[in-house]
Each structure stands twice: as structure tokens, then as C-alpha cells.
Protein backbone atom coordinates (compact mmCIF):
# COMPACT_ATOMS: atom_id res chain seq x y z
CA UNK A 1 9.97 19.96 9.40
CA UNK A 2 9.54 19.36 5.68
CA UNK A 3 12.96 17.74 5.45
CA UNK A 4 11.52 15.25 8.42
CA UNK A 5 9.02 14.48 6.62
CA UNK A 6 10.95 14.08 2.90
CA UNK A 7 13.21 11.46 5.30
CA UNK A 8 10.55 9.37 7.07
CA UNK A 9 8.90 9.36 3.42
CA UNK A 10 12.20 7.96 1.42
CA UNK A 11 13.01 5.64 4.46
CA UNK A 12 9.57 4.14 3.87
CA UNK A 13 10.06 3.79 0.49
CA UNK A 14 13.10 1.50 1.06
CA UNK A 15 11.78 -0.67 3.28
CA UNK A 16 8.78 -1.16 1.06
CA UNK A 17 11.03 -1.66 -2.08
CA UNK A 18 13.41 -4.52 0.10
CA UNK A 19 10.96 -6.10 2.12
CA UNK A 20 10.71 -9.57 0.36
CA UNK A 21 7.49 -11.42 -0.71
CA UNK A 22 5.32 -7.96 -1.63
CA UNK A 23 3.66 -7.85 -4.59
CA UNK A 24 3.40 -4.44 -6.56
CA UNK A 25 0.37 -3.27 -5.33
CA UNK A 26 1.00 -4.53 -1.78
CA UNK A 27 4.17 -2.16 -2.11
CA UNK A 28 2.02 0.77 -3.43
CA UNK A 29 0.14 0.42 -0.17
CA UNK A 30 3.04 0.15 2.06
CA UNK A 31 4.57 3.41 0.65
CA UNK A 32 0.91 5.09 1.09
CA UNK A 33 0.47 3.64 4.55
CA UNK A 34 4.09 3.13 6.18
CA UNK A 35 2.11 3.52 9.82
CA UNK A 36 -0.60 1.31 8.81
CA UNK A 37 2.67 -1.21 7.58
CA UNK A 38 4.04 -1.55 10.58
CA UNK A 39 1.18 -3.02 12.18
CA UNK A 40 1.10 -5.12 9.17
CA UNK A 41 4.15 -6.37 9.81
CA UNK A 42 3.99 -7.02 13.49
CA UNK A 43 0.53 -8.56 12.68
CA UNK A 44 2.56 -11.00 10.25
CA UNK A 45 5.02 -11.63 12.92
CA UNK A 46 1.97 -12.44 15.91
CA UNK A 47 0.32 -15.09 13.35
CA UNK A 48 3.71 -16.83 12.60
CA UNK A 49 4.79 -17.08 16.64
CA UNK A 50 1.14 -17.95 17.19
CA UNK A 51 1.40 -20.67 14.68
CA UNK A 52 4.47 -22.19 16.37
CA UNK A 53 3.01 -22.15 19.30
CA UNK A 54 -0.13 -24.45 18.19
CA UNK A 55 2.10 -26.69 16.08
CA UNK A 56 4.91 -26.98 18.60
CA UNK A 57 4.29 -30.64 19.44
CA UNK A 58 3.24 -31.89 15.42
CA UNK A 59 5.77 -33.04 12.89
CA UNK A 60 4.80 -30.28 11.18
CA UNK A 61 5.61 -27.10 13.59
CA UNK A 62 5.35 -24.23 11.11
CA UNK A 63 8.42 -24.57 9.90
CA UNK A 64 8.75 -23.91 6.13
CA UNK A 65 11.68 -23.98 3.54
CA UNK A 66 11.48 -20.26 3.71
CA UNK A 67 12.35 -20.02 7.14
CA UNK A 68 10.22 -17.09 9.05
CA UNK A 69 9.34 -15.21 5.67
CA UNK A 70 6.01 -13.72 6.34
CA UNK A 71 5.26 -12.32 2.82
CA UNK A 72 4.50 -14.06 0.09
CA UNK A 73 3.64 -17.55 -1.00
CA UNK A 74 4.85 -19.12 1.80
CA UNK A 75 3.33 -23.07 1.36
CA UNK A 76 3.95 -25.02 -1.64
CA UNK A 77 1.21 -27.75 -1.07
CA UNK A 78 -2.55 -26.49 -0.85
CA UNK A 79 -3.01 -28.87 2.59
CA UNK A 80 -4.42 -28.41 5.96
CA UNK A 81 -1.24 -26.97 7.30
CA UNK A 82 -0.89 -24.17 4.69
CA UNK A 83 -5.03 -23.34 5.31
CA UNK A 84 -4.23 -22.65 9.08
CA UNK A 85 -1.02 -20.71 8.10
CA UNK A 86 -2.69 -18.52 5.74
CA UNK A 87 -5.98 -18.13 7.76
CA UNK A 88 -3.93 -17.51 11.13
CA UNK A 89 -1.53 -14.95 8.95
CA UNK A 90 -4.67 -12.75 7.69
CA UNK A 91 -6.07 -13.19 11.44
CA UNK A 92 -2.84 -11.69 12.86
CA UNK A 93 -2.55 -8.61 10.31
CA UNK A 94 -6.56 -8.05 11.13
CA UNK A 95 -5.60 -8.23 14.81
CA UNK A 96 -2.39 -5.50 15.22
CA UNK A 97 -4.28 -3.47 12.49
CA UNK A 98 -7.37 -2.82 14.20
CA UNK A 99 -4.95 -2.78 17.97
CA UNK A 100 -3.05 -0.11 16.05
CA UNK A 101 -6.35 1.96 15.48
CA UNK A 102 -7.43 2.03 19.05
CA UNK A 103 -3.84 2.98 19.86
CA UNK A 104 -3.75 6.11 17.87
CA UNK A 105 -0.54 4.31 16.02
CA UNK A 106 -2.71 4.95 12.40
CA UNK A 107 -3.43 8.53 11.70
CA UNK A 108 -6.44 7.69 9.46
CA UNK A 109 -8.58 5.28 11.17
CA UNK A 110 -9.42 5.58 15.48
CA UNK A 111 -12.27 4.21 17.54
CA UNK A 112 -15.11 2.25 16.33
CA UNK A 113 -18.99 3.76 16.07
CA UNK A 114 -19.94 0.99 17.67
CA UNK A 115 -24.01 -0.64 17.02
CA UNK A 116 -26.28 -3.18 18.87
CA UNK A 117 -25.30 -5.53 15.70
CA UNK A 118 -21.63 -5.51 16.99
CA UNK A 119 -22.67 -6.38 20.81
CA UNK A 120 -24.46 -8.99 19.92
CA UNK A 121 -21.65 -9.90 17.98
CA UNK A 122 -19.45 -9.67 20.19
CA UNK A 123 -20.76 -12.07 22.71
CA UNK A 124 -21.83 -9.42 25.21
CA UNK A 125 -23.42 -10.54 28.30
CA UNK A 126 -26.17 -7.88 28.18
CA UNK A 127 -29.70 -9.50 28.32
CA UNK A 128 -32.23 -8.93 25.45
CA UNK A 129 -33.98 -7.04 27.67
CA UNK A 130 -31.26 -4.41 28.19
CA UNK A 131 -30.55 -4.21 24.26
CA UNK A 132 -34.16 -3.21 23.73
CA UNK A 133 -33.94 -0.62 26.27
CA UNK A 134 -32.24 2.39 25.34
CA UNK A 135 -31.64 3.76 28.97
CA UNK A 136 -30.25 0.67 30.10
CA UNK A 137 -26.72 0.83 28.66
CA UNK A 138 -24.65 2.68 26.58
CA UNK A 139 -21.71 2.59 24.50
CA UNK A 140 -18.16 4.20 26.11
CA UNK A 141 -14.21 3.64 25.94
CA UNK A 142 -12.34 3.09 22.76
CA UNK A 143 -13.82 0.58 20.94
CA UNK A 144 -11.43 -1.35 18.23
CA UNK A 145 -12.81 -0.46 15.14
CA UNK A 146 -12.40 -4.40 14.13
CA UNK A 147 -14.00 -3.37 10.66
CA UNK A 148 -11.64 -1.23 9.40
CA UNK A 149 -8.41 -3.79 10.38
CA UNK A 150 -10.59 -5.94 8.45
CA UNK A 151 -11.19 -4.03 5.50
CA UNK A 152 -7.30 -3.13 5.19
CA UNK A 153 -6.38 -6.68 5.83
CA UNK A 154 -8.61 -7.47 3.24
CA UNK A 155 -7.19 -5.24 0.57
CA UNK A 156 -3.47 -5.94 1.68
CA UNK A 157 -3.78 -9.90 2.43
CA UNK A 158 -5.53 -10.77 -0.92
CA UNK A 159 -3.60 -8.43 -3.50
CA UNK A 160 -1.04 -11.20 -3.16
CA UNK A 161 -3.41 -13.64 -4.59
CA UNK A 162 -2.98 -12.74 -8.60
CA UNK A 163 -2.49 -16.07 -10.16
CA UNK A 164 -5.71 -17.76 -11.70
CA UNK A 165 -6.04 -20.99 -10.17
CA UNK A 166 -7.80 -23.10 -7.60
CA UNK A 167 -4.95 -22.54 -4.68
CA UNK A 168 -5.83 -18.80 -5.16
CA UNK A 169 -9.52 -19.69 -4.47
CA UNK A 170 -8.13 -21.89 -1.42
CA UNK A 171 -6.12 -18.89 -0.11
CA UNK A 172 -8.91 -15.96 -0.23
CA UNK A 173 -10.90 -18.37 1.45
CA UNK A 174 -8.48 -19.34 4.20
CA UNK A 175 -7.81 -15.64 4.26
CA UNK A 176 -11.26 -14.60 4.90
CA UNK A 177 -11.41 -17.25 7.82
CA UNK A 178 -8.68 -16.03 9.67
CA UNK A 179 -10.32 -12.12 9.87
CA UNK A 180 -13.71 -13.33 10.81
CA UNK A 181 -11.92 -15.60 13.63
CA UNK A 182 -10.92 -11.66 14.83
CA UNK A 183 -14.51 -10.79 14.50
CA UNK A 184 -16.30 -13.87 16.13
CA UNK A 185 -14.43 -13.77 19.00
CA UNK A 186 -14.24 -9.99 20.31
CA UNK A 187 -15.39 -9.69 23.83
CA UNK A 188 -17.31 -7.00 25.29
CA UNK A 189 -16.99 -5.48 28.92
CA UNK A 190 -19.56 -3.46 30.74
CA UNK A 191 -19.08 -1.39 34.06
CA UNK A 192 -22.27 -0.54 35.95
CA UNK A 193 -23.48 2.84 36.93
CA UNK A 194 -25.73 3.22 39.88
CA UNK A 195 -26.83 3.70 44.13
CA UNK A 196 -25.16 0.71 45.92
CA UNK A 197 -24.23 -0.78 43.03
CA UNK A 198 -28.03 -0.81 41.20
CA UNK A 199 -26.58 -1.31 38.17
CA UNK A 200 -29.33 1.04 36.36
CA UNK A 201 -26.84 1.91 33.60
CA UNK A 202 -24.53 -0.13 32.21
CA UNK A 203 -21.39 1.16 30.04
CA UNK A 204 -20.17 -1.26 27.54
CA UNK A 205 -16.97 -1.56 25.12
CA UNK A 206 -15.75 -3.87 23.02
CA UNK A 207 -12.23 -5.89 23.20
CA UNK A 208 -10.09 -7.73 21.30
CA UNK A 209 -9.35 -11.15 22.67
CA UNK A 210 -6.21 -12.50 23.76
CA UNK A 211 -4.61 -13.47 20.01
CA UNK A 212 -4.01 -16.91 21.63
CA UNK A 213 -7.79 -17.30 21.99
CA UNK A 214 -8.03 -16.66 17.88
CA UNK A 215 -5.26 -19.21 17.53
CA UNK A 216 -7.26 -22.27 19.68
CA UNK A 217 -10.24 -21.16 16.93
CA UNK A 218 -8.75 -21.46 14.34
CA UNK A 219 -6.63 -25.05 15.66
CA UNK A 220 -10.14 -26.47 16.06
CA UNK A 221 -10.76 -25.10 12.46
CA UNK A 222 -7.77 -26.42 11.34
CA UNK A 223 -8.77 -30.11 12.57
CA UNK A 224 -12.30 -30.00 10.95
CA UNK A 225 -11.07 -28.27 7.75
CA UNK A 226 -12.52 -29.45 4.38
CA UNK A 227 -11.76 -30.69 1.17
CA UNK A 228 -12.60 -28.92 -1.75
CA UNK A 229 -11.99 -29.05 -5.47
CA UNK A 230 -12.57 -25.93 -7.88
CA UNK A 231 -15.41 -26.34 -9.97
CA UNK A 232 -17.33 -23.74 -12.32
CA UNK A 233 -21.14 -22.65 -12.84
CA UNK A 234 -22.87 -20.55 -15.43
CA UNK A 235 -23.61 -17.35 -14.25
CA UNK A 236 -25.77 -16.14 -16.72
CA UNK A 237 -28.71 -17.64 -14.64
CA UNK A 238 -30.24 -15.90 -12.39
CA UNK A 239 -28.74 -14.99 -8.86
CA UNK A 240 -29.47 -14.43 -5.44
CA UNK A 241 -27.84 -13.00 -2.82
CA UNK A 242 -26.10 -16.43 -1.21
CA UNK A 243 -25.30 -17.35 -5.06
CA UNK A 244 -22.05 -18.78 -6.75
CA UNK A 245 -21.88 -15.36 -9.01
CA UNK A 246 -22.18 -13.00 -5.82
CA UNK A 247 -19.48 -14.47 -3.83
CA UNK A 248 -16.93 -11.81 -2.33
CA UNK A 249 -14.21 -14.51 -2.33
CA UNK A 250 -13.41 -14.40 -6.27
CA UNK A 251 -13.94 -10.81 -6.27
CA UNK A 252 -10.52 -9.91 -7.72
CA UNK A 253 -10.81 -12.87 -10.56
CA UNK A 254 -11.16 -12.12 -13.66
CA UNK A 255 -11.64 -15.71 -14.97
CA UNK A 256 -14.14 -15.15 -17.97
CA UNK A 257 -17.71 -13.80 -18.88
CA UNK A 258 -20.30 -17.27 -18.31
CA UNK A 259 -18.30 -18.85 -15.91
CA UNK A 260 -17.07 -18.26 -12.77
CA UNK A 261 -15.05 -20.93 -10.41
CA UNK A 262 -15.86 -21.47 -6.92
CA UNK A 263 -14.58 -23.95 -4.50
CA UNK A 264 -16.92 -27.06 -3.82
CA UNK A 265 -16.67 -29.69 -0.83
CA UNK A 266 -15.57 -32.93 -2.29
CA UNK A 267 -14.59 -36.24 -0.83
CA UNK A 268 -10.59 -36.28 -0.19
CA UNK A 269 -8.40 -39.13 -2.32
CA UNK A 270 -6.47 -41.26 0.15
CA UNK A 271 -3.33 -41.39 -2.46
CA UNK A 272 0.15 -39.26 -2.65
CA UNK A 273 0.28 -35.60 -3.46
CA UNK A 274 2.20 -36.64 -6.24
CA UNK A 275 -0.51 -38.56 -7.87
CA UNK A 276 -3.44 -36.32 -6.62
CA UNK A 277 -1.42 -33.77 -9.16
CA UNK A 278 -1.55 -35.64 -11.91
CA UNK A 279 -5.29 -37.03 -11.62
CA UNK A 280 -8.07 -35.65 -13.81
CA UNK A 281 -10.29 -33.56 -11.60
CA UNK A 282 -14.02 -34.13 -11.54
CA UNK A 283 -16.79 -31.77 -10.35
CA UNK A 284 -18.82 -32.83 -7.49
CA UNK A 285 -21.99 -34.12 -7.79
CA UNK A 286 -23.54 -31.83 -5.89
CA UNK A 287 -22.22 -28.55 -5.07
CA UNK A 288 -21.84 -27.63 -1.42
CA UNK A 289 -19.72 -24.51 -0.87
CA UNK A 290 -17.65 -24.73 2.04
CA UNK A 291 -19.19 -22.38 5.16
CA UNK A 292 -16.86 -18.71 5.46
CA UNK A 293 -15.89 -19.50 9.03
CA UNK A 294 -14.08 -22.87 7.76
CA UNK A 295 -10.95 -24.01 6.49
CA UNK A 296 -10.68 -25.68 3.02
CA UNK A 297 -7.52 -27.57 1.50
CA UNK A 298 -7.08 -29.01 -2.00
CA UNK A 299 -4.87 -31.75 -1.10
CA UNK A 300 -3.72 -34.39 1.86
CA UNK A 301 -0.87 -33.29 4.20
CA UNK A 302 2.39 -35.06 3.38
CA UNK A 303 3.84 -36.93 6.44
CA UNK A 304 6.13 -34.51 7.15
CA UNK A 305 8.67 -37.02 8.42
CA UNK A 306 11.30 -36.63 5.54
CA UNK A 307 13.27 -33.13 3.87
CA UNK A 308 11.46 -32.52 1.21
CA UNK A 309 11.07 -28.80 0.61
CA UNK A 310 9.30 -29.36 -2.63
CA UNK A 311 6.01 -30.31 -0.06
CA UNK A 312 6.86 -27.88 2.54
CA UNK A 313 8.42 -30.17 4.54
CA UNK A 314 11.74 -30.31 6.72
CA UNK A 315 11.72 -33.74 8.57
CA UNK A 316 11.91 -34.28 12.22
CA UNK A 317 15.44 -35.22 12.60
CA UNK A 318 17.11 -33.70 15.59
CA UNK A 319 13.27 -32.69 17.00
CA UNK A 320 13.05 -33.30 20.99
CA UNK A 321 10.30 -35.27 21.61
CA UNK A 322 8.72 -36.87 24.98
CA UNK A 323 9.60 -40.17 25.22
CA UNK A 324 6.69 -40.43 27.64
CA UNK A 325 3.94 -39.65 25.67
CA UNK A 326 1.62 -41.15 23.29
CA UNK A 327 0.67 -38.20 21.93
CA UNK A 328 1.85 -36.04 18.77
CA UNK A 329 4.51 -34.86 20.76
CA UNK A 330 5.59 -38.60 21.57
CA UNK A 331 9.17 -39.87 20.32
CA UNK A 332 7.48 -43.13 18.10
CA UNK A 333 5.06 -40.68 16.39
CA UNK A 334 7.10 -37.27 15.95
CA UNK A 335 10.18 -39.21 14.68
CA UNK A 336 7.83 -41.69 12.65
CA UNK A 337 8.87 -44.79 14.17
CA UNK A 338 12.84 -43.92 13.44
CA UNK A 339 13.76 -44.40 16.77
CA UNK A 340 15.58 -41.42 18.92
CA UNK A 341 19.09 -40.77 20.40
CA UNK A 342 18.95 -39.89 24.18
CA UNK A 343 21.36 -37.03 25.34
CA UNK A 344 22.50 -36.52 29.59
CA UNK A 345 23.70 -32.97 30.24
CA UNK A 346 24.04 -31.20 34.03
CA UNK A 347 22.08 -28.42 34.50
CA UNK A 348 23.11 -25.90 37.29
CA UNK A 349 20.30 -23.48 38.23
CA UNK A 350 19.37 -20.79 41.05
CA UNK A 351 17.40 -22.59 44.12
CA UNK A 352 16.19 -22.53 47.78
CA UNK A 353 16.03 -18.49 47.84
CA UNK A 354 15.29 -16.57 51.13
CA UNK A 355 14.91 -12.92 51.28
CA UNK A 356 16.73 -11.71 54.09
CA UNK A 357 15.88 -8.38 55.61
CA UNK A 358 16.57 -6.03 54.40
CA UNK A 359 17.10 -6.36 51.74
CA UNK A 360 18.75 -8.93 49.40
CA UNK A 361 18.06 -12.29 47.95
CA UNK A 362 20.28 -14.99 49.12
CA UNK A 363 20.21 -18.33 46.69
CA UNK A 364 21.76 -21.98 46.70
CA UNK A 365 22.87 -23.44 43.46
CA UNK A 366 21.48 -26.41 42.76
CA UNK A 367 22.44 -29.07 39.86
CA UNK A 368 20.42 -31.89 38.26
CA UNK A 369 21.24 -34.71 35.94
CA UNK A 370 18.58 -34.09 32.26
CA UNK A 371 18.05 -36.70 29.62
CA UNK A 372 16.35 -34.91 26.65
CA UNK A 373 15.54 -37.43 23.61
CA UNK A 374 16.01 -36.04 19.87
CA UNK A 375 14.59 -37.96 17.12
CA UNK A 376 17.34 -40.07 14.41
């Protein structure tokens, strides 16, 4: 039993210590948490297929120069594409943490205590009157206990962030996004108790969502998302509670005594990223903090039409497109006006299948000419 346990414990340790893209202390949790890990990981894995999936028709599909590496800095350029790829990243590992719970996959977290606040959070259906009723519902079921898969995503997601800049602002931010998407959208069920169906007690429990569901959020996030610059503000003044100085989002920067730097909506610079690197940087003129729920970028999206790893990009070339359509997923705009080669293959499949009794399956094969179009 104790040798079991001395196994799982130095297996754990090696995938910790060769799993690339983890910083030190990420590691240090991974070794203290190897169950809580694996949800990690699969949570990494559900935000990257989910991002394919919502980028499958755009120049741009979530494809990076690092391939599928999950950990890590995986964006170069601070645009719109790396705020939804880090917001729907954090959202995932929120998502298969807090699954994992209600599963009984974590031995140190389980079912949530779950309050009026989080119904009503939740979207429940129940009517006002009902919450102010004691007798007329009541919590059951296995909750997810979405707080604690946020608190761990939390601590794991942003100990990555260690550098001192502005694209570490932009990432806790996007970060932060991505777990309350997981919150926002939790769904609550109810099953009614009662003669003939009276409904005089009601049973309620909260869900997670379909992950897709999270994933159109944060798309429609991702096509409102704002541009911000870093900025700084005394914060030997006085403070409230929705202040600059009490902001959870720079809680892990240590960037000096009077000053701390925040991220301020700014109006974007229609010119290269190139050139937006090299310009000076002013403040704002007035400084309007971007809301938690959105996403924030520090600089314009390449084209994405060209190779160019160097700004995240890998070109369309050899992308199928629709020559159809007029949409993203059209050949003139996916292969940016390059033109397309067109490509006639036979395709033999399984057709006109009866069930004959009893009992087999009897099919025709059937073959068709297909054009696909891939762009130059």
C-alpha cells in the first residue's frame, strides 16, 4: 500500500517536472495536486478544441507556432486572438476543475453549499416570490462547487503571469474573463414535489453548461473586445472599494510603493504591429477601466494571411475554403485575395441501407465525384 502510494507520488513528480510550459510554482502545485492536474490538463485540452472549433472558418483558426502546447506563453502578439485564447484557456481549466469536484475525481474539494446569491446567479427560473419563501424550494443533487474550480484556476492560471509588464496586465484580465464566463452562465434545474403535480416544493441544483455555450460567450466577447493601454495612478490617495489600488487583477504585482499600473480603454492606432511597438505610449485622457466580463488587447490583429511566427501567425496556404461563400470562410477572403487551386477526388461511401429481418444491415456502395478548393 505504501509502495502504491511512493509510485503514484514519483510518477507525478515526472510528469510535473516534463510537462512543458509550467512555471515553478505551477509545478509545485501539480506535484501537491496530481488529481486536481489532471483536470487541469483536460481543462487545457477542452479550451484549445473549443477554440478551434469557433475559429474554424477565420484565417486565424487557433493555430499557433507552438502547435497544441497548452502551457505557457502561448501568443506572441497581445491582440484579440490571443485575449480569446487566454480567456477561453482559464474558462476550460475552471470548467473540468469544478466537473472534477462534482465527480468525486478531487479528494479535497466535492459539492457546492449552495445560496440564494448563486440561484440568482445562475439564471434560475424560480420566481421572486419562491426565493422569498423558504418552503417553496430547496436546494438538492450535487451542485458544482463552481467557486472552488475558480479559486484553483485562479491560483494555477495566473502564477504563469510573472513578468512585469502591460501583456501580464492583458493576460490576468483575459484570464479572469474566461472563469466568470463559467460562472455567468451555469444553469439551474428544479424538479417539483407535489399531489397531481402541485408543484408545492420545488428541488433545485445547479449545472454547468454545455462548454460550447461558454465558447459562443466568450466569441461574442471576443468580437466586442477592447483596447487598452497600461497606464499608472498614485495610490497614496484615498481608495474605495471599485478603486485602481483595490483591483484583484494586479494582485500578484509587485510594481512599486505610489504607483500601481492598471489597464485603461484607449482608442486603437490603425498602423502595423511593428510600428505600434515602437510608438511612445500616452495615457488616456480619461481613465475608463475595461468592465471584468470583457476582453482587452494591446494591439491590432495581424492579417494572418502570411508565415510569420514572430506575430503568431501561419498563413492560409493549403486552407480549404468555400468557394461559395462570402463569408470568413469564403476562398477570396480566407486566402486574402491569392486565388485557390481546385482538387476532384472520388469518394466511395456506404448508402441506401435496409435492415432486413432479422437481423442484418444490407448496404449499396455508392460513389460521388468532390471538388474541394485549397487556398495558393
Amino acid at each position: 500500500m505504501v509502495m502504491s502510494g511512493v509510485v503514484a507520488a514519483m510518477a507525478a513528480n515526472a510528469i510535473c517536472d516534463n510537462t512543458p510550459g509550467l512555471t515553478p510554482k505551477q509545478k509545485q502545485m501539480c506535484k501537491a495536486t496530481p488529481d486536481a492536474f489532471a483536470a487541469v490538463s483536460e481543462g487545457s485540452k477542452l479550451g484549445l478544441t473549443e477554440c478551434q472549433y469557433q475559429f474554424r472558418h477565420h484565417r486565424w483558426n487557433c493555430s499557433t507556432a507552438r502547435g497544441n502546447a497548452t502551457f505557457g506563453h502561448i501568443m506572441i502578439v497581445g491582440s484579440k486572438e490571443a485575449a480569446f485564447r487566454y480567456a477561453i484557456a482559464s474558462a476550460g481549466i475552471t470548467y473540468a476543475v469544478t466537473q472534477a469536484c462534482s465527480q468525486g475525481n478531487i479528494s479535497f474539494c466535492g459539492c457546492a453549499t449552495t445560496s440564494k446569491a448563486d440561484m440568482v446567479a445562475a439564471n434560475t427560473p424560480i420566481s421572486d416570490d419562491d426565493l422569498t419563501s423558504s418552503a417553496a424550494w430547496k436546494w438538492g443533487g450535487c451542485s458544482p462547487d463552481v467557486k472552488f474550480g475558480v479559486r484553483f484556476a485562479r491560483k494555477f492560471v495566473d502564477a504563469r503571469e510573472i513578468e512585469r509588464d502591460e501583456r501580464t496586465l492583458m493576460n490576468l484580465h483575459n484570464n479572469k474573463a474566461g472563469r466568470k464566463a463559467v460562472r455567468i452562465n451555469l444553469q439551474t434545474e428544479c424538479k417539483c414535489h407535489g399531489v397531481s403535480g402541485s408543484c408545492t416544493l420545488k428541488t433545485c441544483w445547479v449545472l454547468l453548461p454545455p462548454f460550447r455555450k461558454i465558447g459562443d460567450h466568450l466569441k461574442k466577447k471576443y468580437y466586442k473586445a477592447q483596447f487598452v493601454r497600461s497606464t499608472t495612478r498614485n495610490t497614496n490617495k484615498r481608495s474605495g472599494p471599485n478603486s485602481v489600488s483595490s483591483d484583484p487583477t494586479i494582485h500578484n504585482m509587485d510594481l512599486g510603493r505610489s504607483k500601481v499600473p492598471f489597464l485603461a480603454l484607449h482608442k486603437p492606432a490603425r498602423e502595423s504591429w511593428a510600428r505600434q511597438q515602437s510608438t511612445v505610449r500616452r495615457s488616456p485622457p480619461t481613465l475608463q477601466r475595461p468592465k471584468r466580463a470583457e476582453l482587452v488587447y494591446l494591439y491590432e490583429s495581424p492579417n494572418y494571411c502570411d508565415r510569420d511566427f514572430s506575430k503568431d501567425s501561419l498563413g492560409t496556404t493549403g486552407r480549404l475554403c468555400n468557394r461559395t461563400s462570402s463569408g470568413a470562410d469564403g476562398c477570396s477572403k480566407l486566402c486574402c485575395d491569392r486565388g485557390y487551386n481546385t482538387y476532384q477526388y472520388i469518394r466511395t461511401e456506404r448508402c441506401r441501407c435496409k435492415f432486413h429481418w432479422c437481423c442484418y444491415v444490407q448496404c449499396s456502395e455508392c460513389t460521388e465525384r468532390v471538388e474541394e478548393y485549397r487556398c495558393k
